[in-house]
C-alpha atoms as a PDB file:
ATOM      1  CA  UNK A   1      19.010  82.825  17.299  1.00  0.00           C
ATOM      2  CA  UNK A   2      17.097  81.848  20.338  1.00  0.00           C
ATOM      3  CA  UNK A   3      16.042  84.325  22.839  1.00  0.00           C
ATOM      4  CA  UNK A   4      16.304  82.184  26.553  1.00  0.00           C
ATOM      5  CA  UNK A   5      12.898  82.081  28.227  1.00  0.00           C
ATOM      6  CA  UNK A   6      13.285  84.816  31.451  1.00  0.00           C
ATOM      7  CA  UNK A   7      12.110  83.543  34.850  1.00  0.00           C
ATOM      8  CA  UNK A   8       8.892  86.066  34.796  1.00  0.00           C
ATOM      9  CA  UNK A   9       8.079  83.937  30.937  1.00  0.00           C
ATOM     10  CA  UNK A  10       8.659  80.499  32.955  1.00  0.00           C
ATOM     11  CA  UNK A  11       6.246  81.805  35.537  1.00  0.00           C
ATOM     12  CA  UNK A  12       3.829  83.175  33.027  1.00  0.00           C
ATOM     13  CA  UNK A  13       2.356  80.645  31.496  1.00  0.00           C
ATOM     14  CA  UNK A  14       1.044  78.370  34.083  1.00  0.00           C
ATOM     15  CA  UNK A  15      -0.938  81.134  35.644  1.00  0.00           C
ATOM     16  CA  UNK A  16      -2.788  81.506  32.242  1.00  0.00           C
ATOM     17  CA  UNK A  17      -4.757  78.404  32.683  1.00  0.00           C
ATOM     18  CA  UNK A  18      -5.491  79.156  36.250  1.00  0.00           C
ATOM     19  CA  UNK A  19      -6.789  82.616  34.832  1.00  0.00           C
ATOM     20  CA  UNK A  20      -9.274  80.649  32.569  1.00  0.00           C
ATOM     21  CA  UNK A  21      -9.838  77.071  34.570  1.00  0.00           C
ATOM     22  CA  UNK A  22     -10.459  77.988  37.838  1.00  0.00           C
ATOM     23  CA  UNK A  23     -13.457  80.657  37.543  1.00  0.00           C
ATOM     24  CA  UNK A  24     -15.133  78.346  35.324  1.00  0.00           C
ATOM     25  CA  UNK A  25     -14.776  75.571  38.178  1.00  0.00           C
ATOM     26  CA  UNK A  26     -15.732  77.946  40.966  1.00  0.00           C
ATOM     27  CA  UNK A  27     -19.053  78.568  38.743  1.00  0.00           C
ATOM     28  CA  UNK A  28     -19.665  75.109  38.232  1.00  0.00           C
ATOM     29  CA  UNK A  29     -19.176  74.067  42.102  1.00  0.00           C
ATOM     30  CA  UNK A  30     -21.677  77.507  43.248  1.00  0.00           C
ATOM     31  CA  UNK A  31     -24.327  75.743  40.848  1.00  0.00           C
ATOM     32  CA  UNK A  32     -23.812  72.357  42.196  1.00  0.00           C
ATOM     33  CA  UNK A  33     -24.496  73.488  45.686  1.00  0.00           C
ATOM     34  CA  UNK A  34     -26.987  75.369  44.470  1.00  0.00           C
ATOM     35  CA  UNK A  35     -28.465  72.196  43.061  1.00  0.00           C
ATOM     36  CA  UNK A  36     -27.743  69.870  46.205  1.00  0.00           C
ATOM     37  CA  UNK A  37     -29.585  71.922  48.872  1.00  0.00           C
ATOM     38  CA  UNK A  38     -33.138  71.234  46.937  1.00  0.00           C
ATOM     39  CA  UNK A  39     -33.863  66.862  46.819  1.00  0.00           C
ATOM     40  CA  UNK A  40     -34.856  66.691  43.705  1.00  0.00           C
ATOM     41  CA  UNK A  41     -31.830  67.706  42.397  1.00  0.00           C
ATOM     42  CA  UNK A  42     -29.379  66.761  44.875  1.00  0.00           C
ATOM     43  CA  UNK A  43     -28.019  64.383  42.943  1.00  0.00           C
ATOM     44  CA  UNK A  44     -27.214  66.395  39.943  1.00  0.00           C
ATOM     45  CA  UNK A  45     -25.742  68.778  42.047  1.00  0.00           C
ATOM     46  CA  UNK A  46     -23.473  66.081  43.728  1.00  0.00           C
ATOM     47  CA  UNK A  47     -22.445  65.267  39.787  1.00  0.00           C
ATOM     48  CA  UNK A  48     -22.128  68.579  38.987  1.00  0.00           C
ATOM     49  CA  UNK A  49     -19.532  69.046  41.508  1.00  0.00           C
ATOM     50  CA  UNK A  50     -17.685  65.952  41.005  1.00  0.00           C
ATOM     51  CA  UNK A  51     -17.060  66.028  37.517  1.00  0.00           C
ATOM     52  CA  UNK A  52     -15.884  69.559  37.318  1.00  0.00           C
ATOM     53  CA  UNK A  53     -13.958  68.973  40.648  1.00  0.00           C
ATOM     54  CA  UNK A  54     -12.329  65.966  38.781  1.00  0.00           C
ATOM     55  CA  UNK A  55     -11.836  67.317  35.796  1.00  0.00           C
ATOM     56  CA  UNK A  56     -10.062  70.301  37.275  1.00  0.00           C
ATOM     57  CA  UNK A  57      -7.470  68.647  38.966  1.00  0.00           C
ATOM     58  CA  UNK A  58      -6.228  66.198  36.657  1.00  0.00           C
ATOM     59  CA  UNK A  59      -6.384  68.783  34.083  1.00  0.00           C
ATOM     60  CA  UNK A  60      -4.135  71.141  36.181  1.00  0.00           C
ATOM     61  CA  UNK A  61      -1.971  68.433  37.018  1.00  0.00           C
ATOM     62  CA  UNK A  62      -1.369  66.804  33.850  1.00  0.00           C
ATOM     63  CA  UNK A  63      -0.974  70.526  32.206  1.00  0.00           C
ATOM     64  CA  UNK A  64       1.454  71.197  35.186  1.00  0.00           C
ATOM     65  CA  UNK A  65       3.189  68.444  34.270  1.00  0.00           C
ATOM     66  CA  UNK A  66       4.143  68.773  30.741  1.00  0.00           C
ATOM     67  CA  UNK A  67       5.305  72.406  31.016  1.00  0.00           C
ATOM     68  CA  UNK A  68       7.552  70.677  34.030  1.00  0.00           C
ATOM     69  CA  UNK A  69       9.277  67.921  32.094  1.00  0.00           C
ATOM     70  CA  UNK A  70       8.218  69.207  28.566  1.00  0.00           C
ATOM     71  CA  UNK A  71      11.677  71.204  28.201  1.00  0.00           C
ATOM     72  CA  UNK A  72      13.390  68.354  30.466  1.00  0.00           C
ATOM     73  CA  UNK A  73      12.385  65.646  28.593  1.00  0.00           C
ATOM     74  CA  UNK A  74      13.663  66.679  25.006  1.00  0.00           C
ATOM     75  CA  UNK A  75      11.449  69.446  23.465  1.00  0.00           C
ATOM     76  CA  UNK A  76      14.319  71.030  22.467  1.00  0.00           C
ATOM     77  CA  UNK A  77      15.493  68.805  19.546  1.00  0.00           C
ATOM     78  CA  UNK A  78      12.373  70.070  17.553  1.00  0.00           C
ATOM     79  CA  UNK A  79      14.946  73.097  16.960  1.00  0.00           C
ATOM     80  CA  UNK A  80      12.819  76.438  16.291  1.00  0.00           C
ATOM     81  CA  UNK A  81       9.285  74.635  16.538  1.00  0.00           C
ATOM     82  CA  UNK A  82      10.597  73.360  19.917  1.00  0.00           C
ATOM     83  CA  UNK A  83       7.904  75.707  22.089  1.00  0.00           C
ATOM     84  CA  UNK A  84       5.258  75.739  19.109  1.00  0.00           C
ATOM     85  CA  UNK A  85       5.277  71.664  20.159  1.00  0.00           C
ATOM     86  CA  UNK A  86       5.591  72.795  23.843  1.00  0.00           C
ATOM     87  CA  UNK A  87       2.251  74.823  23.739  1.00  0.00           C
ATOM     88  CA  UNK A  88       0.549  72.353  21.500  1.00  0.00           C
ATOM     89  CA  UNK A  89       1.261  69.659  24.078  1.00  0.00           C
ATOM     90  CA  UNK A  90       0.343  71.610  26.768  1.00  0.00           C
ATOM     91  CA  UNK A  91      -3.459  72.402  25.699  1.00  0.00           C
ATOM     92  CA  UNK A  92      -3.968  68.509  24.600  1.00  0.00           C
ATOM     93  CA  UNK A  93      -2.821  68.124  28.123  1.00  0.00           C
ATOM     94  CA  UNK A  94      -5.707  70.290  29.608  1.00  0.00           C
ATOM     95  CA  UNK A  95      -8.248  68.872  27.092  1.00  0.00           C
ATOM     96  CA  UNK A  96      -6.937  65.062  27.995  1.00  0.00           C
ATOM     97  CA  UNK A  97      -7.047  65.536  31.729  1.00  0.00           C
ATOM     98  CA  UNK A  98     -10.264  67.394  31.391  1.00  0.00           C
ATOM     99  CA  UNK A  99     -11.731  64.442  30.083  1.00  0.00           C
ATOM    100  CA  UNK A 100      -9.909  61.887  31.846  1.00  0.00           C
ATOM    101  CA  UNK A 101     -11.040  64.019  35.672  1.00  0.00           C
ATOM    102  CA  UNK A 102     -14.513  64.568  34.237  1.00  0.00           C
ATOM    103  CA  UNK A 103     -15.140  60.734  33.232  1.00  0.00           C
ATOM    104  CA  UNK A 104     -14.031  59.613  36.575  1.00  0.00           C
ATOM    105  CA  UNK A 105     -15.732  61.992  38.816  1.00  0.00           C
ATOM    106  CA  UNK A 106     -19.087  60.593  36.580  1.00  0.00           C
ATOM    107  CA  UNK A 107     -18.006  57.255  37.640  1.00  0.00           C
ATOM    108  CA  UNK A 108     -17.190  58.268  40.979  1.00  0.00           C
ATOM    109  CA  UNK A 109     -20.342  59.478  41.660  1.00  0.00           C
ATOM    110  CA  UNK A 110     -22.012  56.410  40.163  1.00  0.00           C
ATOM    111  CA  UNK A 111     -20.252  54.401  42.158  1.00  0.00           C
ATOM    112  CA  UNK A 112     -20.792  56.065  45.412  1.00  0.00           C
ATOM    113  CA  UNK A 113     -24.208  57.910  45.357  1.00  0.00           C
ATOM    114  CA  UNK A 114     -27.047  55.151  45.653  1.00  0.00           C
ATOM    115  CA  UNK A 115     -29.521  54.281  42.441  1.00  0.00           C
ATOM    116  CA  UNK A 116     -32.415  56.553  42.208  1.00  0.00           C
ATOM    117  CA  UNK A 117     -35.509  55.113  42.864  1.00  0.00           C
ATOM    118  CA  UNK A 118     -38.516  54.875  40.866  1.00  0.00           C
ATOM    119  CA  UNK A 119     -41.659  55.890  42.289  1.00  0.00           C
END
């Protein structure tokens, strides 16, 4: 017999990876400004904060998202392994959009900081 998942359960969970994502991004944006107030390393710094900015976001977002539409879209009809699948979904979510936010806050700042120059 199922137990039905409580509001304060619902709640719960999404909080977790704010818990464990967003310190790690604050630490990551302190070092890139850090890093962008001394010229030789302004550009890493820049980097730094793009790529963990990016990564952030689409990672919350695309986490967000499956525990939105996860149960909506059918997770039930896995029966008892229905939030076993729901949880295992959700972390290759924040692993995917990690990846996916980091790669294109790299290319982001390729694109838009100028080519170092060679002395």
């Amino acid at each position: 017999m199922r137990r039905p998942v409580s509001k304060r359960d619902a709640v719960y969970a999404p909080q977790v990876a704010f818990f464990l994502i967003i310190p790690a991004w604050l630490l990551c944006v302190l070092i890139g400004v850090v890093l962008a107030c001394f010229p030789r390393l302004r550009r890493t710094g820049i980097s730094l904060i793009a790529v963990s900015t990016g990564g952030t976001l689409i990672s919350l977002g695309l986490s967000t998202a499956v525990l939105f539409l996860g149960p909506r879209l059918g997770f039930e009809h896995f029966g008892k392994w229905s939030g076993i699948a729901l949880i295992g979904t959700y972390v290759i979510a924040i692993v995917a959009g990690g990846l996916i936010g980091s790669v294109s806050g790299f290319l982001l700042t390729r694109k838009l900081l100028p080519p170092k120059q060679l002395l």
